[in-house]
Protein backbone atom coordinates (compact mmCIF):
# COMPACT_ATOMS: atom_id res chain seq x y z
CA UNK A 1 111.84 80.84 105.91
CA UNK A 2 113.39 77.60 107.26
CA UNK A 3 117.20 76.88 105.46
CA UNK A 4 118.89 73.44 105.34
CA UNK A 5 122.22 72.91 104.86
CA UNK A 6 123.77 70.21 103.23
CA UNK A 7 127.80 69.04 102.30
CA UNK A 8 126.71 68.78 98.48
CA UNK A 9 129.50 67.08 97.57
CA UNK A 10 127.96 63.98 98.59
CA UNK A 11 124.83 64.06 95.87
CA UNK A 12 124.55 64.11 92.10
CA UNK A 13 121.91 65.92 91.43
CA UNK A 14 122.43 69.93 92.26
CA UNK A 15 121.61 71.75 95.20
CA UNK A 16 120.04 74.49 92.79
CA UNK A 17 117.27 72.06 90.95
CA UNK A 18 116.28 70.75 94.72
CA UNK A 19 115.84 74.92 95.56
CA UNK A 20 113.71 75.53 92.15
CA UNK A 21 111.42 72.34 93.33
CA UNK A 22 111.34 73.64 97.18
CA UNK A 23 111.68 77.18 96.95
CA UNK A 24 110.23 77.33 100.50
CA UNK A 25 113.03 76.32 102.63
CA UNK A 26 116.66 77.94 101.49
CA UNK A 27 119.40 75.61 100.34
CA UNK A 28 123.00 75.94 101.68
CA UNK A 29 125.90 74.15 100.62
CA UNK A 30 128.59 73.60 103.91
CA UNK A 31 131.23 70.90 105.09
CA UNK A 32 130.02 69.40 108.24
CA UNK A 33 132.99 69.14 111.49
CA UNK A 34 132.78 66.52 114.31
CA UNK A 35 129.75 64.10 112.80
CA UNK A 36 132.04 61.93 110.58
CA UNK A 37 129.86 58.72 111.69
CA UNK A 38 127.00 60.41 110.40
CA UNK A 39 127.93 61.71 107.37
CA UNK A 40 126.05 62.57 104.73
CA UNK A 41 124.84 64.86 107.27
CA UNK A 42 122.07 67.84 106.68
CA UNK A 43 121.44 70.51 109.46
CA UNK A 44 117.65 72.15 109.60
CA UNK A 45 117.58 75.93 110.31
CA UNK A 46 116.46 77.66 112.71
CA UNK A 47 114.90 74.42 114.48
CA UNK A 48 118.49 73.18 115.04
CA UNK A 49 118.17 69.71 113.87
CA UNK A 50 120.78 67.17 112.60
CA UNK A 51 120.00 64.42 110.54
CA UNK A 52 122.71 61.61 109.62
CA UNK A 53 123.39 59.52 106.92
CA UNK A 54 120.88 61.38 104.44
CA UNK A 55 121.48 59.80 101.03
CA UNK A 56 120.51 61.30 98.16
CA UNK A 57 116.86 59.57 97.96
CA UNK A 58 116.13 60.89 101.65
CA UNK A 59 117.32 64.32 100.82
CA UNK A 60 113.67 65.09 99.65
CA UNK A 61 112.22 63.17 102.83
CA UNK A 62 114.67 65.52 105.09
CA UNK A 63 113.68 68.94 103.02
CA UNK A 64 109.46 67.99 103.23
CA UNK A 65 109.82 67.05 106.99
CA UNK A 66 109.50 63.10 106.58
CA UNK A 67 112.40 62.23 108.06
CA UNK A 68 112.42 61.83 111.29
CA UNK A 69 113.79 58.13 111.58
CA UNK A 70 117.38 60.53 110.57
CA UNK A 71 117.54 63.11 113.57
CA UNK A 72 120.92 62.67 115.37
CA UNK A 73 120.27 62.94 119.19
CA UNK A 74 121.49 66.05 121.08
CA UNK A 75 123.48 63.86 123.45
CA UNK A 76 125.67 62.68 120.16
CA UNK A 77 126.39 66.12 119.17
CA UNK A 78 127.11 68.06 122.59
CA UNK A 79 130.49 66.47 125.18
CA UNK A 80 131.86 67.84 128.18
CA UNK A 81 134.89 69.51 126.57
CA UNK A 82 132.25 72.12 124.91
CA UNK A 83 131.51 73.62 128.33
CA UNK A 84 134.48 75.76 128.51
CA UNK A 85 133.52 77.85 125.39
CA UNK A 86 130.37 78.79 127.67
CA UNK A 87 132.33 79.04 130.82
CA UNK A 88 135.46 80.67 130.32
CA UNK A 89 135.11 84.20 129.61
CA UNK A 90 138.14 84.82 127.10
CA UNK A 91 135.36 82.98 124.50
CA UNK A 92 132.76 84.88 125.81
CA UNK A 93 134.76 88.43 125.02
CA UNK A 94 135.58 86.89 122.06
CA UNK A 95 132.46 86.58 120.87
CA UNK A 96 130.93 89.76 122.27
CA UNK A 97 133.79 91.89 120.29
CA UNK A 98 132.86 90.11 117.17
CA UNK A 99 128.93 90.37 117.79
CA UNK A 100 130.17 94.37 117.35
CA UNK A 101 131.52 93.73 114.00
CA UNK A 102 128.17 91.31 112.84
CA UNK A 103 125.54 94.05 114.25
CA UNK A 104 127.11 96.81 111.88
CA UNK A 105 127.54 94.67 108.23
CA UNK A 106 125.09 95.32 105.85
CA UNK A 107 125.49 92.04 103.65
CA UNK A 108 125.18 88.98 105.75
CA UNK A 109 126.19 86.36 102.88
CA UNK A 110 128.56 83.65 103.97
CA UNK A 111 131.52 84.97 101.68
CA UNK A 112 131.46 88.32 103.25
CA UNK A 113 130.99 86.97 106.59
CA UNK A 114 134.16 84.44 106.20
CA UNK A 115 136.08 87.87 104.81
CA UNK A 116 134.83 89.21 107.77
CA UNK A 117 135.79 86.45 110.14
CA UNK A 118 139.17 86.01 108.95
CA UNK A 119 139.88 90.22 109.05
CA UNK A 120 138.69 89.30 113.00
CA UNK A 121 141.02 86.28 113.58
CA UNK A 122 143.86 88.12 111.60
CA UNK A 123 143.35 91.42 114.16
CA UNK A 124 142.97 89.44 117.13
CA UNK A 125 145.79 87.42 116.51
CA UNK A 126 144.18 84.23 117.04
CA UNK A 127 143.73 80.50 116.08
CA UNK A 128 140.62 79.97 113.89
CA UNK A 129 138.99 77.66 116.37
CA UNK A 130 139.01 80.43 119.22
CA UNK A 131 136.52 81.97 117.48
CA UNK A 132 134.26 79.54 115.46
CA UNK A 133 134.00 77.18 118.20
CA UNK A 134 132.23 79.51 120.42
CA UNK A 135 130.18 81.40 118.07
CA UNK A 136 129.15 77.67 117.17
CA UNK A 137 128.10 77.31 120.87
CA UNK A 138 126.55 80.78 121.07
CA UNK A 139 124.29 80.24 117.68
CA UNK A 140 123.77 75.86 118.58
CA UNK A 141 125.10 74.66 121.46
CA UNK A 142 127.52 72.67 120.07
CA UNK A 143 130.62 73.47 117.92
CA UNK A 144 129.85 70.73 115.71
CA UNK A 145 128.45 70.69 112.15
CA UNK A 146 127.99 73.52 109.38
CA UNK A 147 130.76 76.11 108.65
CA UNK A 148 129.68 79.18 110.92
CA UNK A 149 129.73 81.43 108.28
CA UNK A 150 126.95 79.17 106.36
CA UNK A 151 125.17 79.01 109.59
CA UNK A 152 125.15 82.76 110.30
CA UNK A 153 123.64 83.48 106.80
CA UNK A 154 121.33 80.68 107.43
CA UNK A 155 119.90 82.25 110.51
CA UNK A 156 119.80 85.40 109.19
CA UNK A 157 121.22 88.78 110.64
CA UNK A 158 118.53 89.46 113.45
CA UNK A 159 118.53 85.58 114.65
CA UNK A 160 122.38 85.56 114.60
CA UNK A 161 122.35 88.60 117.28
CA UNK A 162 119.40 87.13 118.99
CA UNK A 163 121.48 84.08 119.95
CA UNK A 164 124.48 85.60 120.42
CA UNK A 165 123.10 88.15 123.00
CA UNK A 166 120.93 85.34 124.49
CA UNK A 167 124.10 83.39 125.09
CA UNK A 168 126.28 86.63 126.55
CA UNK A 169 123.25 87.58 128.88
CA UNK A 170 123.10 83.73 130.06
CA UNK A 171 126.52 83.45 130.37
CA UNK A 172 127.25 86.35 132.46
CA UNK A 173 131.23 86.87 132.74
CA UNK A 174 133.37 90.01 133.93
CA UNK A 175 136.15 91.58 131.62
């Protein structure tokens, strides 16, 4: 099942009459980071596709697949600064001790997986950003857009880990 997520906030009608109409594709609600030029802004799961300035009338256009005049380029959501979550290996450990945690939770909702994340930061001692911004660039390749939590249960358990360990392997790095 495909997922698109969406910063409701920006549309009257509700996210929950659009997923009675559509039940094929799975409706998530997220703030969006790093596309404010864009916004509203809806994210297509698992093909990895942004699409700016999605008003309320294109919503429908962007859940069918009709809207392809709205994909945001990969060069506008990717910059330089984003290599060092891929090359610096204090990321990559991050993100391989909390790949441990995700392969052993049963419930994979968002909530949980924020309680989750923030029981991680909270351990680790860390700044929230250490850890979102590389699981962003682990899960898609750029630490812009949906909250990782949303993404995560977007994706789905096994996909999650499938990234993740596709990004460790391809990232090789020493401890």
């Amino acid at each position: 099942m495909k997922s698109l997520i969406v910063n409701s906030n920006n549309y009257d009608t509700e996210i929950s009459k659009l997923q009675k109409k559509y039940p094929k594709i799975k409706l998530l609600e997220s703030s969006f980071t790093g596309l404010d030029e864009s916004y509203p802004v809806a994210f297509r799961v698992p093909d990895g596709i942004f699409y700016a300035n999605v008003t309320e009338k294109r919503l429908v256009d962007v859940i069918t697949g009709h809207a392809d005049d709205l994909i945001i380029q990969s060069a506008r959501v990717f910059s330089v600064e984003m290599k060092k979550y891929i090359s610096e290996p204090i990321y990559r450990k991050l993100v391989k001790d909390f790949l441990d945690i995700l392969e052993d939770l049963s419930d994979f909702s968002s909530p949980y997986l924020v309680m989750e994340m923030n029981q991680f930061i909270k351990n680790e001692n860390l700044v929230e950003t250490e850890i979102i911004n590389p699981l962003k660039m682990a899960l898609i390749k750029t630490i812009k857009g949906p909250s990782v939590a949303v993404l995560l249960e977007a994706l789905g358990k096994d996909e999650s880990v499938r990234r993740i360990k596709d990004y460790l392997r391809n990232y090789r790095y020493r401890f």
